[in-house]
C-alpha atoms as a PDB file:
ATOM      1  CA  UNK A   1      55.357  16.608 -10.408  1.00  0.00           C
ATOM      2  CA  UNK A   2      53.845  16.514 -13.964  1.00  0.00           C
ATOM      3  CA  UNK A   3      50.336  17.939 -14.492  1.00  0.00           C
ATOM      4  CA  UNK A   4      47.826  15.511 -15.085  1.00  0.00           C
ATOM      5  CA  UNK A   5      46.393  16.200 -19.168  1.00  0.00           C
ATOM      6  CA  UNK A   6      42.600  16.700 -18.939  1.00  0.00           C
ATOM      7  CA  UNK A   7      42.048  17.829 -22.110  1.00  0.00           C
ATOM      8  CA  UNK A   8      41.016  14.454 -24.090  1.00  0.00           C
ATOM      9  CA  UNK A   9      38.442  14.120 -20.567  1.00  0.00           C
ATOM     10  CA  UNK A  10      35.650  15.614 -22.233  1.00  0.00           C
ATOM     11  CA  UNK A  11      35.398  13.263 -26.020  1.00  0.00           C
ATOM     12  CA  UNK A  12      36.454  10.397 -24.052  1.00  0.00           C
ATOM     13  CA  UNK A  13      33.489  10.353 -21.722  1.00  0.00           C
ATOM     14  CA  UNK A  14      31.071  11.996 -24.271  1.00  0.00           C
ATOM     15  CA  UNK A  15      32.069   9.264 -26.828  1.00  0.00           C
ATOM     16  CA  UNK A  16      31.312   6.058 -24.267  1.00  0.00           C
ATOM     17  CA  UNK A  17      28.428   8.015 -23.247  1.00  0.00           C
ATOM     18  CA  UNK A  18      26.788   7.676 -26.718  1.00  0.00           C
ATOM     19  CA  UNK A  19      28.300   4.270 -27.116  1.00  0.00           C
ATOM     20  CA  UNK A  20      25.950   3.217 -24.293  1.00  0.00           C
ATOM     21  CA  UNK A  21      23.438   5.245 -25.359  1.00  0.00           C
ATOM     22  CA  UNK A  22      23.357   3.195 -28.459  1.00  0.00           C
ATOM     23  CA  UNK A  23      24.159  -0.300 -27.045  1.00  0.00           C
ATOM     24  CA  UNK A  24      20.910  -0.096 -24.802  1.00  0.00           C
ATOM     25  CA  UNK A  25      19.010   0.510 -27.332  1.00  0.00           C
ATOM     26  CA  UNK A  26      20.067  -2.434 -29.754  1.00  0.00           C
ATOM     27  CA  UNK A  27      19.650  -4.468 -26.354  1.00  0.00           C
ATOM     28  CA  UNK A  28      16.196  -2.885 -25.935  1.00  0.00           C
ATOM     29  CA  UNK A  29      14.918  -2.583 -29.382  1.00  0.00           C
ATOM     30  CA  UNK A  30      15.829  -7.084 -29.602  1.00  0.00           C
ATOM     31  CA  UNK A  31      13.203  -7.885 -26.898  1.00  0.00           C
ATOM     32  CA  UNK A  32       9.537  -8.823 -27.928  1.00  0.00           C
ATOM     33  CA  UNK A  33       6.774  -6.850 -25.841  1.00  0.00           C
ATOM     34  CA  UNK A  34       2.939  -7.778 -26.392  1.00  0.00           C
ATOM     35  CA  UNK A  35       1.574  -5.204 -28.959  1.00  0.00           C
ATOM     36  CA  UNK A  36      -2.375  -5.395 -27.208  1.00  0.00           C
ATOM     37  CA  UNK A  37      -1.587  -6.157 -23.213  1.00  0.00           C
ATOM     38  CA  UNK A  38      -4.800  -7.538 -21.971  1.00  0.00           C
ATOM     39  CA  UNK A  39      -6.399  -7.344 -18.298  1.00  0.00           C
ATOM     40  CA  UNK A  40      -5.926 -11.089 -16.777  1.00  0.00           C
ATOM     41  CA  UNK A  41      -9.493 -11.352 -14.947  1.00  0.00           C
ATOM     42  CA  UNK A  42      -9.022 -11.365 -10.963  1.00  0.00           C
ATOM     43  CA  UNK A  43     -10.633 -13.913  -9.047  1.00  0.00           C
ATOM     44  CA  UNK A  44     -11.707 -12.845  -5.163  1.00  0.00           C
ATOM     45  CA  UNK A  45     -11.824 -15.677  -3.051  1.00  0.00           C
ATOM     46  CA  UNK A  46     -13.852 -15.156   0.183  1.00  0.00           C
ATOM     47  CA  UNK A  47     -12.350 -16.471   3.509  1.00  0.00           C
ATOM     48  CA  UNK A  48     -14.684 -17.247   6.081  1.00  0.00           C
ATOM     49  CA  UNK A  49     -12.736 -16.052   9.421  1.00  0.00           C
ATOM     50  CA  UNK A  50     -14.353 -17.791  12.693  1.00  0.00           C
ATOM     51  CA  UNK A  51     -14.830 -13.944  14.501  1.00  0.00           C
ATOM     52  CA  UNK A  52     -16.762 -12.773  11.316  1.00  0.00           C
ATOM     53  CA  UNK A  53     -19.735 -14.996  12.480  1.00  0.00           C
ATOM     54  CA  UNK A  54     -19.968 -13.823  15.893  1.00  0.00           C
ATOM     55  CA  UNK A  55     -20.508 -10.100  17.459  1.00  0.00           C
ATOM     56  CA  UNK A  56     -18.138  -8.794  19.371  1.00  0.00           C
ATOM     57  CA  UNK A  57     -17.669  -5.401  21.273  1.00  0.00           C
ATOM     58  CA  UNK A  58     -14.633  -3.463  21.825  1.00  0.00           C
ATOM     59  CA  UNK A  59     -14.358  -1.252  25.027  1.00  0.00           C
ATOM     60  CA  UNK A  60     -12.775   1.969  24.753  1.00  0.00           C
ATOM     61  CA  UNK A  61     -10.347   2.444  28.614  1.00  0.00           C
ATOM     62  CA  UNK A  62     -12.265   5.888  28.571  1.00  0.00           C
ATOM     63  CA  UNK A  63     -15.794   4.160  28.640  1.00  0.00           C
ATOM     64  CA  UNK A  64     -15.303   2.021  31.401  1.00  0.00           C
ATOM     65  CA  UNK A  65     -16.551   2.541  34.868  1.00  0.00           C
ATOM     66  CA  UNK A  66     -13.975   3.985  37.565  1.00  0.00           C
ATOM     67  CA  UNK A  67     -12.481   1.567  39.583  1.00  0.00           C
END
């Protein structure tokens, strides 16, 4: 059985290594980003919820009287 030749491993993956390297950065450098991003202005909106207008009390099982 013939040994497998390793020895061209190590410049084959270092050289497509760079190659991508390089290729994302043409791809990256070609897109347009804002040069002064801004802060869009938030509007809250204010639901009125029907149990908001009313009081209501929660009882705690331990504060209840012994059956």
């Amino acid at each position: 059985m013939p040994q497998l030749d390793t020895s061209t491993w190590f410049i084959t993956i270092l050289s497509s290594t760079i190659t991508l390297f390089i290729l994302m950065q043409l791809k990256i450098s070609s897109l347009n980003f804002p040069l002064n991003p801004s802060i869009k202005p938030t509007k809250l909106t204010k639901t009125e919820n029907p149990w908001e207008l009313k009081w209501t009390k929660i009882y705690s099982p331990l504060s209840l009287p012994l059956q």
